[in-house]
Protein backbone atom coordinates (compact mmCIF):
# COMPACT_ATOMS: atom_id res chain seq x y z
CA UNK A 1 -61.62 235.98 218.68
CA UNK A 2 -61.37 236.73 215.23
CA UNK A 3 -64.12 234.13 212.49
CA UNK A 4 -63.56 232.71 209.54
CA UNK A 5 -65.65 235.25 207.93
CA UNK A 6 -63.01 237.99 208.22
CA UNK A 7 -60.06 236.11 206.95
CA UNK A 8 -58.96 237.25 202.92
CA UNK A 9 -55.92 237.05 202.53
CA UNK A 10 -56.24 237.78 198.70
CA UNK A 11 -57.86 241.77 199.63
CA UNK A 12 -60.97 240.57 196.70
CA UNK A 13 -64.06 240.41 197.69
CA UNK A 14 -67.20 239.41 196.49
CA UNK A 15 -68.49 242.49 195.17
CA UNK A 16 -65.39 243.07 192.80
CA UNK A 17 -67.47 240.67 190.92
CA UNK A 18 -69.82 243.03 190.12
CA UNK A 19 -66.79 245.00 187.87
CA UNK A 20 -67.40 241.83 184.72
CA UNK A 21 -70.43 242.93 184.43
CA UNK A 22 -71.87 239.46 183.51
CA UNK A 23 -75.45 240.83 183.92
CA UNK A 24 -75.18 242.20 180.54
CA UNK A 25 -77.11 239.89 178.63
CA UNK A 26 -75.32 240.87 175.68
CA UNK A 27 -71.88 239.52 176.93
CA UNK A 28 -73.50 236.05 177.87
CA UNK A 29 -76.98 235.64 176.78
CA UNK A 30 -76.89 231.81 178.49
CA UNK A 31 -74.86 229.52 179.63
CA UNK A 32 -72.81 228.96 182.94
CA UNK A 33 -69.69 230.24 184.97
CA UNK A 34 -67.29 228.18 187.20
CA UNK A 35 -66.24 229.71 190.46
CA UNK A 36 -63.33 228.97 192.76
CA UNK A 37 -64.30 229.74 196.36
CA UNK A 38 -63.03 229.37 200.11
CA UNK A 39 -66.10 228.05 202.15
CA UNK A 40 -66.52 231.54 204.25
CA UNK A 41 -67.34 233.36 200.94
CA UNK A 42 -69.95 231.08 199.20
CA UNK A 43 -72.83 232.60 200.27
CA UNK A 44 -71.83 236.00 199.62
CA UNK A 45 -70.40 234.85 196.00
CA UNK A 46 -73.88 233.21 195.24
CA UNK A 47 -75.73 236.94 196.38
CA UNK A 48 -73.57 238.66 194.43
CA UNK A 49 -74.00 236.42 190.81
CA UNK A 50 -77.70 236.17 192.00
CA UNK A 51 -77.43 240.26 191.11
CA UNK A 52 -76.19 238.79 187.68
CA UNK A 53 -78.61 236.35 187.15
CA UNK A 54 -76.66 233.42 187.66
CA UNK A 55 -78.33 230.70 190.14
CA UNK A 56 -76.46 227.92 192.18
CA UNK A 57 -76.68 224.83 189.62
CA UNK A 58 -74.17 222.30 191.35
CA UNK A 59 -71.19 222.33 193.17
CA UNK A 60 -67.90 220.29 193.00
CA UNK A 61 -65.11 219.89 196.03
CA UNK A 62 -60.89 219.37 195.49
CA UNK A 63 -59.14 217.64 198.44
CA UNK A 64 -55.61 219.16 199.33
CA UNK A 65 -53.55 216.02 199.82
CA UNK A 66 -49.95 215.66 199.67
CA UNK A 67 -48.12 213.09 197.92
CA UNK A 68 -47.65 211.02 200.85
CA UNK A 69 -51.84 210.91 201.17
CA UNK A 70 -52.05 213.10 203.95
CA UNK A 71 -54.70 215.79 203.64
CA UNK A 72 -53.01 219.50 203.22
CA UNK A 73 -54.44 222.41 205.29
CA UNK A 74 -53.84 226.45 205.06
CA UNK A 75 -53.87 228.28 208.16
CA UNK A 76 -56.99 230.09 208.94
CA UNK A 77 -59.01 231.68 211.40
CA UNK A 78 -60.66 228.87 213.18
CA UNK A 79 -60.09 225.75 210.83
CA UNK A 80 -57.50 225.07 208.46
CA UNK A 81 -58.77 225.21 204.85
CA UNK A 82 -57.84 221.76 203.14
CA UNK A 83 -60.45 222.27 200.14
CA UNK A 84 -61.71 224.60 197.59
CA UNK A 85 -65.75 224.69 196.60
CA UNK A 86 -66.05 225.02 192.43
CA UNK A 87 -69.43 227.03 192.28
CA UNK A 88 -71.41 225.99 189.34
CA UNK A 89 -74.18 228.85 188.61
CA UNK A 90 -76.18 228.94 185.28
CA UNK A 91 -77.79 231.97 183.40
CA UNK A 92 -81.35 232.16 184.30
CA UNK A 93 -84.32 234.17 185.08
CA UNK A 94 -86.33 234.40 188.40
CA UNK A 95 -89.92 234.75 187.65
CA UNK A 96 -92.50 236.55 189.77
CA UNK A 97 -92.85 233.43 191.47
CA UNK A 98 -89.61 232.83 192.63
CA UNK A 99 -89.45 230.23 189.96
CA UNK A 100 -86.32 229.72 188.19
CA UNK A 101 -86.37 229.76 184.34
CA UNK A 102 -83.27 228.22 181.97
CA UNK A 103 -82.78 229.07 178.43
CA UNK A 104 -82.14 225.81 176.14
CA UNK A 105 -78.34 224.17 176.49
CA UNK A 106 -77.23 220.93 175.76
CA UNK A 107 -76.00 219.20 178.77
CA UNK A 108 -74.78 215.59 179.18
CA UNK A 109 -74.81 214.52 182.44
CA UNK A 110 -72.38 212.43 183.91
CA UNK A 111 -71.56 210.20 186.61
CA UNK A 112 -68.01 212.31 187.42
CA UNK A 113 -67.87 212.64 191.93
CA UNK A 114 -68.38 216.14 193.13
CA UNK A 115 -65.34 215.16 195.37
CA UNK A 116 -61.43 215.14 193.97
CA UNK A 117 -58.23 214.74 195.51
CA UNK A 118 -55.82 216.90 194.41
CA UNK A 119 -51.96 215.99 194.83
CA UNK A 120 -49.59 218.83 195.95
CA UNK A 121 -45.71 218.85 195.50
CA UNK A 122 -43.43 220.78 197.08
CA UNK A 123 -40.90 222.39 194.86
CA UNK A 124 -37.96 224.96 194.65
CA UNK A 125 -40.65 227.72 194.29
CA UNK A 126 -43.02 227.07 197.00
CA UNK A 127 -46.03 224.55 196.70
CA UNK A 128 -47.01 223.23 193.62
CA UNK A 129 -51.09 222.06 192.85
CA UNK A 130 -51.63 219.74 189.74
CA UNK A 131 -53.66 221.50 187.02
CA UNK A 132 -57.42 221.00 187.21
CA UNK A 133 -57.78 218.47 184.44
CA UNK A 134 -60.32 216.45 186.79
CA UNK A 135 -62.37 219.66 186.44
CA UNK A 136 -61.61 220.37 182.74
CA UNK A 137 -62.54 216.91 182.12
CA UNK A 138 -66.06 217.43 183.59
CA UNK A 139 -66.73 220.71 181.98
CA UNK A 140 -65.95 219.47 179.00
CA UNK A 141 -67.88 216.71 179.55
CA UNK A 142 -71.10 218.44 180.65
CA UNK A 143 -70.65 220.92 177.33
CA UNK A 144 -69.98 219.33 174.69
CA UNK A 145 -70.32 221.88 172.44
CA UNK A 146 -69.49 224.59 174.75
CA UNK A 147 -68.32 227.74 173.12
């Protein structure tokens, strides 16, 4: 019976990551990344960026749903997929301790749900999401002056 953990359809996995080389320090001294990712790859995602040293900050869910308010899933392995996990991980530094350490960025926090419903249409071309404004609407948010 084949899991959940062996379904990628897409051929990437986690440790293609590894090719940005966002552990140079010189490329992204601080600051955060934003991550797309099915639930049977978070963990691994999160081990990988740990290599990086980026550490799980927060996380933020969008809801499938169809037009006609009926929640959309994608075949898979055991379940069908009807949402995508946005990974927010933030520069830091693990100490000896296993304390985590932030360099200084402005942040305003917000009162935005970690939970959005996004609308799909069917068109011509195959299926259709909405842009992510919800979620460029809270980034933008949180960083003000995000460069």
């Amino acid at each position: 019976f084949p899991t959940q953990q062996t379904y990628n359809p897409s051929g990437i996995v986690p440790e293609d990551l590894l090719k940005l080389n966002l552990g140079s320090r010189k490329l992204l001294k601080s600051g955060f990344v934003y991550i797309w990712s099915p639930k049977h790859l978070i963990h691994k995602i999160l081990k990988v960026f740990e290599k990086m040293d980026f550490f799980y900050v927060e996380n933020a869910i969008s809801v499938r749903q169809s037009v006609d308010n009926k929640i959309r899933g994608e075949n898979c392995q055991v379940f069908r997929q009807s949402k995508e996990t946005l990974l927010i991980l933030r520069r830091g530094k693990k100490k000896k301790t296993g304390k985590l350490e932030w360099e200084r960025v402005e942040i305003r926090h917000q009162r935005t749900s970690d939970v959005h419903f996004n609308h799909i249409r069917n068109n011509e071309a195959g299926v259709e999401s909405e842009p992510h404004a919800y979620v460029h609407n809270m980034v933008e948010t949180m960083l003000p002056h995000g460069r």
